[in-house]
PDB file of N, CA and C in Angstrom:
ATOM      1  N   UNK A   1     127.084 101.238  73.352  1.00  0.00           N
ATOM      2  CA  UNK A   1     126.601 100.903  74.677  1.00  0.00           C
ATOM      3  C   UNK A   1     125.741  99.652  74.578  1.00  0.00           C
ATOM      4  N   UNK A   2     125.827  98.857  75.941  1.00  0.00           N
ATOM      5  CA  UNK A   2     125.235  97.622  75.557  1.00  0.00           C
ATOM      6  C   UNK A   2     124.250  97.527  76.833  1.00  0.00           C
ATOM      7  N   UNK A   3     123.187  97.204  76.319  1.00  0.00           N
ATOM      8  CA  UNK A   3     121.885  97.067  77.655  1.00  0.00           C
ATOM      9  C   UNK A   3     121.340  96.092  77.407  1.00  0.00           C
ATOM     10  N   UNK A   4     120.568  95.294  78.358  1.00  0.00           N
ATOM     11  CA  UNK A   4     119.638  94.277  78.093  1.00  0.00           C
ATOM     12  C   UNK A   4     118.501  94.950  78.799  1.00  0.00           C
ATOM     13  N   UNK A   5     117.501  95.245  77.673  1.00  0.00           N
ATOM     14  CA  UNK A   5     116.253  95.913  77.682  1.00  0.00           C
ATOM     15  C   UNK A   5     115.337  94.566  77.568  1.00  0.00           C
ATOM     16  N   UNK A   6     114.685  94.695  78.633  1.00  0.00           N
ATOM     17  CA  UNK A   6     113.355  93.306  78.932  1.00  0.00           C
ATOM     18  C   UNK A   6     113.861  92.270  77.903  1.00  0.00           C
ATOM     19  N   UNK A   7     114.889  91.502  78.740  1.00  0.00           N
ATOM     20  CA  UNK A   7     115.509  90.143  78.665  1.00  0.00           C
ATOM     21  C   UNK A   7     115.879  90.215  77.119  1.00  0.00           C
ATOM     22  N   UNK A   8     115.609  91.297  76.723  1.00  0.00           N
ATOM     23  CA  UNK A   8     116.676  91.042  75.280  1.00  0.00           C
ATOM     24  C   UNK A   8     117.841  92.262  75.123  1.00  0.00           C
ATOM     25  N   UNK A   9     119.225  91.858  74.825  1.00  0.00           N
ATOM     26  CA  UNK A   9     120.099  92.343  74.601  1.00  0.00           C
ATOM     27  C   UNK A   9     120.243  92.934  73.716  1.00  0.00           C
ATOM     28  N   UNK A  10     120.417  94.576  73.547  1.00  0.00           N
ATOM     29  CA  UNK A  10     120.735  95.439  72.925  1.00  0.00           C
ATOM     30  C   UNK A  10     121.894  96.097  72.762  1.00  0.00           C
ATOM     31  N   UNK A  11     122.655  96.440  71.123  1.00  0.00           N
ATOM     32  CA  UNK A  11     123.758  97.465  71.110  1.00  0.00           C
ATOM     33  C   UNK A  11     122.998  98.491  70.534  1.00  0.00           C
ATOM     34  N   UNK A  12     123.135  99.995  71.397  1.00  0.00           N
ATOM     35  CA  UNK A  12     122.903 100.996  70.973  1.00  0.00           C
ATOM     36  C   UNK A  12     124.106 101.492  69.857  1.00  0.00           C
ATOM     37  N   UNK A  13     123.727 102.262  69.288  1.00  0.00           N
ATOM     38  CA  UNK A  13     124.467 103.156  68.407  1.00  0.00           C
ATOM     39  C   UNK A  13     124.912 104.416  69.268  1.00  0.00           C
ATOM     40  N   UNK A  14     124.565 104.862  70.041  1.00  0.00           N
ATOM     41  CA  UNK A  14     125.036 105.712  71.480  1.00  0.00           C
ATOM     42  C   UNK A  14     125.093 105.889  72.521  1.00  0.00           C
ATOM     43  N   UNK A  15     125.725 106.100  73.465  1.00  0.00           N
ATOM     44  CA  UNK A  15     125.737 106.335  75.025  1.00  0.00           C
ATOM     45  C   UNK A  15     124.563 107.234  75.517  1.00  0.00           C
ATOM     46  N   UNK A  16     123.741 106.328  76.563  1.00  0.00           N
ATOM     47  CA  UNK A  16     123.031 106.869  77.079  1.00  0.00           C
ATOM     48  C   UNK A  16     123.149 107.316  78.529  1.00  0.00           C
ATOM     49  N   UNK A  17     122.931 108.197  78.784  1.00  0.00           N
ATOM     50  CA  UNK A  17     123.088 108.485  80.293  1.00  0.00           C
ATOM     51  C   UNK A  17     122.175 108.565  81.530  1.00  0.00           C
ATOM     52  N   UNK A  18     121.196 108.197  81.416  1.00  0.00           N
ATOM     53  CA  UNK A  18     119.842 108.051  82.439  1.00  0.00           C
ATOM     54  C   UNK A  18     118.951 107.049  81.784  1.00  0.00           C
ATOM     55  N   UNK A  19     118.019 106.726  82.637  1.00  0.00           N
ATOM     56  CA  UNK A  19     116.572 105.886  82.587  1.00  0.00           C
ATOM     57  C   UNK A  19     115.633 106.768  81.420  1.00  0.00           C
ATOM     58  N   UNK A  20     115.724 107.953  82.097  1.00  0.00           N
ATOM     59  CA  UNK A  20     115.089 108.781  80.721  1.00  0.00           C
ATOM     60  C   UNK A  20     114.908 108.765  79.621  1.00  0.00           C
ATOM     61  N   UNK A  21     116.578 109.244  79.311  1.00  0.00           N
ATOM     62  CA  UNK A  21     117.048 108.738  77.868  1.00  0.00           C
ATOM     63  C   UNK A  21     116.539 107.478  77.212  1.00  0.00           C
ATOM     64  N   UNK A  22     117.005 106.424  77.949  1.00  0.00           N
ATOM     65  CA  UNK A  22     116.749 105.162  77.281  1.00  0.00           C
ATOM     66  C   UNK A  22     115.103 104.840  76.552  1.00  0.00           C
ATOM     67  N   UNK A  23     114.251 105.576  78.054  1.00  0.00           N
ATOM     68  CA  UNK A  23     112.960 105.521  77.280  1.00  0.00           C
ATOM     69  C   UNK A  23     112.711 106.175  76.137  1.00  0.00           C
ATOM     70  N   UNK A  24     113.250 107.306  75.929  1.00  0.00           N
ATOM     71  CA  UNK A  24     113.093 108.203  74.601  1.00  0.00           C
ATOM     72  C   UNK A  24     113.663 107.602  73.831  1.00  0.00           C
ATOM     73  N   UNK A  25     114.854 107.041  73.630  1.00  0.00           N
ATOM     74  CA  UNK A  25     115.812 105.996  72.772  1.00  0.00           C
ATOM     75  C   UNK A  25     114.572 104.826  72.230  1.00  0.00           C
ATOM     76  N   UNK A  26     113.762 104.252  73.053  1.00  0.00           N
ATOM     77  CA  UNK A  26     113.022 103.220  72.827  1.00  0.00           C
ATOM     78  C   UNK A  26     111.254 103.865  73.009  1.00  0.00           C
ATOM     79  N   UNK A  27     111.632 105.110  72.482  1.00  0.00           N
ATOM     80  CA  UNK A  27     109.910 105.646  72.528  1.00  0.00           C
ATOM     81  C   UNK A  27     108.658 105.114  73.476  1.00  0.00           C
ATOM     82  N   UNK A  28     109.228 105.300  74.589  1.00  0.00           N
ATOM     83  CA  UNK A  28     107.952 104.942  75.521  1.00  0.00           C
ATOM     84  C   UNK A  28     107.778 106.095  76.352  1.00  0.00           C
ATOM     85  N   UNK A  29     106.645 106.522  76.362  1.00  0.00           N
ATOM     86  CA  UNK A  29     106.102 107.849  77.189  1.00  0.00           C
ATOM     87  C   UNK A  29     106.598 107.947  78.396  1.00  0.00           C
ATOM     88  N   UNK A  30     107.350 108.674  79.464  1.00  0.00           N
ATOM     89  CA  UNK A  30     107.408 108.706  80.614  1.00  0.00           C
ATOM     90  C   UNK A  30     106.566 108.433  81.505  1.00  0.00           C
ATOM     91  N   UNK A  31     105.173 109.103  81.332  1.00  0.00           N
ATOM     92  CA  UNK A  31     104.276 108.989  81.973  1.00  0.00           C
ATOM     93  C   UNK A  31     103.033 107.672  82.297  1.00  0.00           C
ATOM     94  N   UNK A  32     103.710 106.707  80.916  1.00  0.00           N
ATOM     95  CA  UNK A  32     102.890 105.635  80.920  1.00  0.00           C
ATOM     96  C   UNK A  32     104.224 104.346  81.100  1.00  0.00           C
ATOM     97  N   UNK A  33     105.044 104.945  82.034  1.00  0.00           N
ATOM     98  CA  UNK A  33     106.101 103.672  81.948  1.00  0.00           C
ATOM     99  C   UNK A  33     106.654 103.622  83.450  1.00  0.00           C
ATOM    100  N   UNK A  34     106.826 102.347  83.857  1.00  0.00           N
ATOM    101  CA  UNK A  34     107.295 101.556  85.345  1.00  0.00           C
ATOM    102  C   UNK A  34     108.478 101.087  84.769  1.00  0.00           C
ATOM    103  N   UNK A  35     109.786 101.228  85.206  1.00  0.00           N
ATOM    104  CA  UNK A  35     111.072 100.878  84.937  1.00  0.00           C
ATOM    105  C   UNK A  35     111.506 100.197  86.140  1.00  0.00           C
ATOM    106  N   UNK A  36     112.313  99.490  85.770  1.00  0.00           N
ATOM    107  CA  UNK A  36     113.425  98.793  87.030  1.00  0.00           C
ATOM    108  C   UNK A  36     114.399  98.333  86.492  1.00  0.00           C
ATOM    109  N   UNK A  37     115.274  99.198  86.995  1.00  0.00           N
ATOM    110  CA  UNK A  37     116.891  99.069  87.022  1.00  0.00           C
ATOM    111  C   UNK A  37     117.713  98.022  87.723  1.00  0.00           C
ATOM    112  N   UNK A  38     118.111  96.966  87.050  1.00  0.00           N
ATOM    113  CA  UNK A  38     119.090  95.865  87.314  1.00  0.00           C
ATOM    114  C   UNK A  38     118.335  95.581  89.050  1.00  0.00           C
ATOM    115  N   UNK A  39     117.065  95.436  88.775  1.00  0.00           N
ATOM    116  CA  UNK A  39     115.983  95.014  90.203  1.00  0.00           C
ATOM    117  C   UNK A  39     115.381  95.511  91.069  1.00  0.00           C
ATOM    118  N   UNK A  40     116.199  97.350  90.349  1.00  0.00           N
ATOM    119  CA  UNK A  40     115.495  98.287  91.928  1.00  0.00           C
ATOM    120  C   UNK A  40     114.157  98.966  91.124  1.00  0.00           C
ATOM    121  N   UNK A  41     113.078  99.172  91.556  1.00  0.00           N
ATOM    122  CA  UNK A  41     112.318 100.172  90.860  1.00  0.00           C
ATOM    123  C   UNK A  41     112.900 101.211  90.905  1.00  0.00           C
ATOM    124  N   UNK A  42     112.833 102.272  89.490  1.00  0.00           N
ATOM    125  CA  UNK A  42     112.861 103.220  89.715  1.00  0.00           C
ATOM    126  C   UNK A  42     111.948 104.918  89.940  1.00  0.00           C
ATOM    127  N   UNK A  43     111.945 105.289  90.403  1.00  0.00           N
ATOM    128  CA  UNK A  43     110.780 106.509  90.940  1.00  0.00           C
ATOM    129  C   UNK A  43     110.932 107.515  89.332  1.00  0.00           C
ATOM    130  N   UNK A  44     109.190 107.668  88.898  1.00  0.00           N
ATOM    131  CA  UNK A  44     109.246 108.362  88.215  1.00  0.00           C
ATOM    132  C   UNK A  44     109.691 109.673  87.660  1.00  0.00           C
ATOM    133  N   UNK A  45     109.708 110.473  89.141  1.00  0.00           N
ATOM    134  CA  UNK A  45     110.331 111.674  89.331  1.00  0.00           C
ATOM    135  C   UNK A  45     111.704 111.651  89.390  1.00  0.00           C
ATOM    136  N   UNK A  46     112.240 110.269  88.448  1.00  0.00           N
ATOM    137  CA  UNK A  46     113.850 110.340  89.063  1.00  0.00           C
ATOM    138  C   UNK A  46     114.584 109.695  87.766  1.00  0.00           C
ATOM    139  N   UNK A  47     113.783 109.482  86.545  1.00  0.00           N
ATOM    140  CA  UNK A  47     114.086 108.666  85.099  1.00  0.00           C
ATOM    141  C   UNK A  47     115.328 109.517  84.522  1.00  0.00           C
ATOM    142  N   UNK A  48     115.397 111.190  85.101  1.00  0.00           N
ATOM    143  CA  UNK A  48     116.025 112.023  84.181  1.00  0.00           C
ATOM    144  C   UNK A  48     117.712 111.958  85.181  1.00  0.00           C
ATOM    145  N   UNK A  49     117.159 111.585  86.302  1.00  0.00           N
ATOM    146  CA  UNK A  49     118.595 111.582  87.623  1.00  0.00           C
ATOM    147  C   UNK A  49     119.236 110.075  87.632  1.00  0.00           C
ATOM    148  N   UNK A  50     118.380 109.850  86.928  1.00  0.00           N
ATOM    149  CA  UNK A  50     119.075 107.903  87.668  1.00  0.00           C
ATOM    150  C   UNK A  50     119.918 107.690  86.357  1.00  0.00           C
ATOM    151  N   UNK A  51     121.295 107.189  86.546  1.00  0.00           N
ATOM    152  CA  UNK A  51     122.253 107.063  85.818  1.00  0.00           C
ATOM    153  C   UNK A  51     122.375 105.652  85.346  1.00  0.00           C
ATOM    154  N   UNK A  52     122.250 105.073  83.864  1.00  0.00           N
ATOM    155  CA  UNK A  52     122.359 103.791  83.064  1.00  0.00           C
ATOM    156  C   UNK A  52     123.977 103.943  83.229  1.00  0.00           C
ATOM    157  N   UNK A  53     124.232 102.379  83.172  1.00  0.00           N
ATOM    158  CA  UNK A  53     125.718 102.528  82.301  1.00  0.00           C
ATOM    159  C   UNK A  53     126.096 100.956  81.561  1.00  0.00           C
ATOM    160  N   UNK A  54     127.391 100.691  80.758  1.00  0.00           N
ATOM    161  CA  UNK A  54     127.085  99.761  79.433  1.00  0.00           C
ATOM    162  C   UNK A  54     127.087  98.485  80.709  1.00  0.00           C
ATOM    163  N   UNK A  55     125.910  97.543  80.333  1.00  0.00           N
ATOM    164  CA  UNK A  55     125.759  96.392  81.285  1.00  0.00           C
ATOM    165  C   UNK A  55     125.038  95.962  81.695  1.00  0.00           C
ATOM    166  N   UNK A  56     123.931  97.041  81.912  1.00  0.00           N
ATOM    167  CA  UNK A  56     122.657  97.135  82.909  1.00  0.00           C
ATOM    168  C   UNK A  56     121.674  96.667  82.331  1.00  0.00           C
ATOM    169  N   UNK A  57     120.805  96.196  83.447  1.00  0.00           N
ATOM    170  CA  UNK A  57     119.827  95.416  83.218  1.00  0.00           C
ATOM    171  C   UNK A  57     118.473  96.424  83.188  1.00  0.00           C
ATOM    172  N   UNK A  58     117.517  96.156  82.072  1.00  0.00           N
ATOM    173  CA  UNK A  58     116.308  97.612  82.009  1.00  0.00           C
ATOM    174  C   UNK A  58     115.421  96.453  81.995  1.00  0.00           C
ATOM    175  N   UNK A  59     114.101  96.725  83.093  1.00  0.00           N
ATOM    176  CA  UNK A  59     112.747  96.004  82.547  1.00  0.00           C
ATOM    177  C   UNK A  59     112.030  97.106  82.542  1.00  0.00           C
ATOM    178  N   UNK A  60     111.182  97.340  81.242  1.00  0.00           N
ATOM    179  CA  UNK A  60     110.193  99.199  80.951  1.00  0.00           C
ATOM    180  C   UNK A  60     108.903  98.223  81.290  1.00  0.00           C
ATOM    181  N   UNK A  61     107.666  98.297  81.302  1.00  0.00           N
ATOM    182  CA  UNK A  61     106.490  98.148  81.468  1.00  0.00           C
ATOM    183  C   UNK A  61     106.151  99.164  81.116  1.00  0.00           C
ATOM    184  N   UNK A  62     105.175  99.431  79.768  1.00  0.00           N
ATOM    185  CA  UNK A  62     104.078 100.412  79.844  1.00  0.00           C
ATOM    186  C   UNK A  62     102.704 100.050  79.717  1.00  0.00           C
ATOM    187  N   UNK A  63     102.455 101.039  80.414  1.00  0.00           N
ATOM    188  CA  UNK A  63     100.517 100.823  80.725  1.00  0.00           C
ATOM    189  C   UNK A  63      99.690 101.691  78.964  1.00  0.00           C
ATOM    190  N   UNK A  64      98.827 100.681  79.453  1.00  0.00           N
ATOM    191  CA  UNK A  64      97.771 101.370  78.157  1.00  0.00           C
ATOM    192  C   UNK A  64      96.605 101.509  78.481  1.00  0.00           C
ATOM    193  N   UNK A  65      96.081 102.263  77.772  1.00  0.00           N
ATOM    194  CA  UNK A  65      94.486 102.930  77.961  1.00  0.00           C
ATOM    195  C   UNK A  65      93.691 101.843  77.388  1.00  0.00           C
ATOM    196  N   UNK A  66      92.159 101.346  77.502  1.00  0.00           N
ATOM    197  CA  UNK A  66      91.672 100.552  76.612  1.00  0.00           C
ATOM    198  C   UNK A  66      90.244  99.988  77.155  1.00  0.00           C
ATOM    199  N   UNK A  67      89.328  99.515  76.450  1.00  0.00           N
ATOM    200  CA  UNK A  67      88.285  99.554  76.877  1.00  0.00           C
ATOM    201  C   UNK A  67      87.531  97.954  76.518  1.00  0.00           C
TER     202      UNK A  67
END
């Protein structure tokens, strides 16, 4: 599967099937991550429903704690 994850192009070694996935694929917490799918935001409550497929465009943003 082929994605371009924040302007750099990636081949996975497997098919992923949601926004979800991909974050777990690329270890970023659900809870500390803003995604947008090929331009749309996507709703947090919706990473595990919203369907990737080979092509798509991912920008992740995660937030951090810090002082």
């Amino acid at each position: 599967m082929k994605l371009r994850v924040n302007g750099q192009e990636h081949i996975l070694d497997k098919q992923l099937a949601n926004v979800g996935q991909v974050l777990d694929y690329f270890s970023v917490p659900w809870v500390r991550a803003a995604v947008e799918l090929n331009e749309d935001v996507v709703d947090p409550g919706l990473f595990d429903k919203t369907p990737v497929t080979d092509g798509d465009q991912i920008e992740i943003v995660s937030f951090v704690g810090g002082g």
